[in-house]
C-alpha atoms as a PDB file:
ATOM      1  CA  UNK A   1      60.795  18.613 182.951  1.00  0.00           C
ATOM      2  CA  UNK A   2      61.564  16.646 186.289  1.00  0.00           C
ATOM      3  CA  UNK A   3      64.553  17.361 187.765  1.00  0.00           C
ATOM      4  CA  UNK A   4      65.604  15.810 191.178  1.00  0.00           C
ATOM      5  CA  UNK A   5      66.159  18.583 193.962  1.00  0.00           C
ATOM      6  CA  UNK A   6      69.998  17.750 194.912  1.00  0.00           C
ATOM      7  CA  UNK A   7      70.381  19.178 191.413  1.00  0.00           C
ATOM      8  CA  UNK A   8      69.025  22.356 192.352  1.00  0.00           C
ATOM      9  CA  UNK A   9      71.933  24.291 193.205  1.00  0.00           C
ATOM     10  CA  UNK A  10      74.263  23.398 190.620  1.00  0.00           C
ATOM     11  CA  UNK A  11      71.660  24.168 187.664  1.00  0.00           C
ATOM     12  CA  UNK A  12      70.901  27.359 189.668  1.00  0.00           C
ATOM     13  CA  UNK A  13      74.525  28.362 189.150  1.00  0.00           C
ATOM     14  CA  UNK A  14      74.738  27.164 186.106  1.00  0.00           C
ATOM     15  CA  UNK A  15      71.839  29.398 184.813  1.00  0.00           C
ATOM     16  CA  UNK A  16      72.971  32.272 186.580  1.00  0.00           C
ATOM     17  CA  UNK A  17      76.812  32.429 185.546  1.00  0.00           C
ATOM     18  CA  UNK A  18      75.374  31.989 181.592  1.00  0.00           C
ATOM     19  CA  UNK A  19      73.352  34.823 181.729  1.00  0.00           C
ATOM     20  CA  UNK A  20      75.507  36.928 184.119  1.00  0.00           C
ATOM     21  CA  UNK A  21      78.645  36.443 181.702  1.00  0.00           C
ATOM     22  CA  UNK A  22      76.817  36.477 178.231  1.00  0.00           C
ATOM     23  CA  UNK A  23      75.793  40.155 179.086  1.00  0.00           C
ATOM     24  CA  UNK A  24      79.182  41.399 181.116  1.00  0.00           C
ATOM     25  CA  UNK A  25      81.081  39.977 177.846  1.00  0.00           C
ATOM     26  CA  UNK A  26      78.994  41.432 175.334  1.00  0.00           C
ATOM     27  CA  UNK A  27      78.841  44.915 177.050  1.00  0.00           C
ATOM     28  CA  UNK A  28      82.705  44.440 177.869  1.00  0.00           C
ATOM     29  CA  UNK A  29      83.449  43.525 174.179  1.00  0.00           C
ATOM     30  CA  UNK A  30      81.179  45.728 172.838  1.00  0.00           C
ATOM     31  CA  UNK A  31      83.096  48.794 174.111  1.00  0.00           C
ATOM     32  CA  UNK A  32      86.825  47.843 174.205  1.00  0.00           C
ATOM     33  CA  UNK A  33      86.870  45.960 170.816  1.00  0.00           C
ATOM     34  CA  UNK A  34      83.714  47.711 169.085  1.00  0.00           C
ATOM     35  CA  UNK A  35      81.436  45.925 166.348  1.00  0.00           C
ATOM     36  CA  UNK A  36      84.043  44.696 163.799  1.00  0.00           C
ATOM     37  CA  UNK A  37      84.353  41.658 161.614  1.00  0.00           C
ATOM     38  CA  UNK A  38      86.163  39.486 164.292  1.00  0.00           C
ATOM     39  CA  UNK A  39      83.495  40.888 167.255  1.00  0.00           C
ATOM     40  CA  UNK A  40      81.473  37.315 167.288  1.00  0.00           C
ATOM     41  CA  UNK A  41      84.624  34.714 167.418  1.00  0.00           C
ATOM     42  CA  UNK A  42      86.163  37.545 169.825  1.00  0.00           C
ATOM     43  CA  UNK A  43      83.145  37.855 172.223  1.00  0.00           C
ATOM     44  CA  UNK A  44      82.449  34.043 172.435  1.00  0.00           C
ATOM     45  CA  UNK A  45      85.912  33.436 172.754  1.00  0.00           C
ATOM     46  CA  UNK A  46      86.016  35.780 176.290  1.00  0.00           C
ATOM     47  CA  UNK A  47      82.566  34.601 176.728  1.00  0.00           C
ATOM     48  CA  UNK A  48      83.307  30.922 176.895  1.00  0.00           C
ATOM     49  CA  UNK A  49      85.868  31.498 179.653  1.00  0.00           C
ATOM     50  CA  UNK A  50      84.326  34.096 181.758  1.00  0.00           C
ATOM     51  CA  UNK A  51      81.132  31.591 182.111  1.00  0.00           C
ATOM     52  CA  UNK A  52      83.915  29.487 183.812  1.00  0.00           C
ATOM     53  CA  UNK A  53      85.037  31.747 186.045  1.00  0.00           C
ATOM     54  CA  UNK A  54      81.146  33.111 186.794  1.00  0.00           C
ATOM     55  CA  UNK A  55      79.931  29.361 186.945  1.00  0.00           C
ATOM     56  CA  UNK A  56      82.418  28.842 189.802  1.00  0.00           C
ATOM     57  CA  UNK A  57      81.993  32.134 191.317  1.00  0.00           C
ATOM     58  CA  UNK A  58      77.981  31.533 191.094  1.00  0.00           C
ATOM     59  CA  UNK A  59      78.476  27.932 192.858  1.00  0.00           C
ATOM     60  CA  UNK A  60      80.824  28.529 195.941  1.00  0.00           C
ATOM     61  CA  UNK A  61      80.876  32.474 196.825  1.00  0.00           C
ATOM     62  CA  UNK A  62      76.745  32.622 197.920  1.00  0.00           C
ATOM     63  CA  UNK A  63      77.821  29.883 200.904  1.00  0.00           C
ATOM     64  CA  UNK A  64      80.829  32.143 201.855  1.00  0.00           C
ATOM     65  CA  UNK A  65      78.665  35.256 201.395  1.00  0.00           C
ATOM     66  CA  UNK A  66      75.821  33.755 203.634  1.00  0.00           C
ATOM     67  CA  UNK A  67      78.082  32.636 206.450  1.00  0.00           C
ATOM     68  CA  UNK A  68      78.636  36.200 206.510  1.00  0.00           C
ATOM     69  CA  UNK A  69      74.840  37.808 206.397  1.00  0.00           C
ATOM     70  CA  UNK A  70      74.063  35.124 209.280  1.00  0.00           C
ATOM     71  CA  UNK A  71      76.402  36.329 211.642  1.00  0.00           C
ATOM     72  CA  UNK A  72      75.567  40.146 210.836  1.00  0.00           C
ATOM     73  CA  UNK A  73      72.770  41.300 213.254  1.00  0.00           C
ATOM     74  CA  UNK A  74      70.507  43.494 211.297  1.00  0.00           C
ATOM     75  CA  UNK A  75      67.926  45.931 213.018  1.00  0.00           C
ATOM     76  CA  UNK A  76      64.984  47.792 211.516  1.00  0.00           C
ATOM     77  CA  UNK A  77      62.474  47.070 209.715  1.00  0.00           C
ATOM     78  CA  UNK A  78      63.098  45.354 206.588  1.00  0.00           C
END
């Protein structure tokens, strides 16, 4: 699969936000709601709009975030 690079970023948080909220929701669901017959329309109800919120959150916090890490002066060895 070919992909151009200016893509990288977006597919990056894309992946990230779907994996990150599949598992939070299913844990999440899992112990507030527990395994009934309504668990799978429940959990990809909460699921669909938490990978909103984590798609966004995956896209635009890491810029903030490294703003902040660059102007931190770390000492030590790594």
């Amino acid at each position: 699969m070919r992909i151009n690079v200016k893509y990288r970023n977006v597919i990056f948080a894309f992946l990230m936000a779907f994996s990150i909220s599949l598992f939070i929701s299913f844990i999440l669901v899992s112990i507030n709601f527990g395994y009934n017959g309504k668990f799978l329309h429940t959990w990809l109800k909460i699921w669909s709009q938490a990978l909103i919120c984590a798609f966004i959150g995956a896209y635009f916090f890491p810029r903030g975030i490294q703003k902040i890490i660059n102007k931190i002066n770390f000492v030590g060895k790594p």
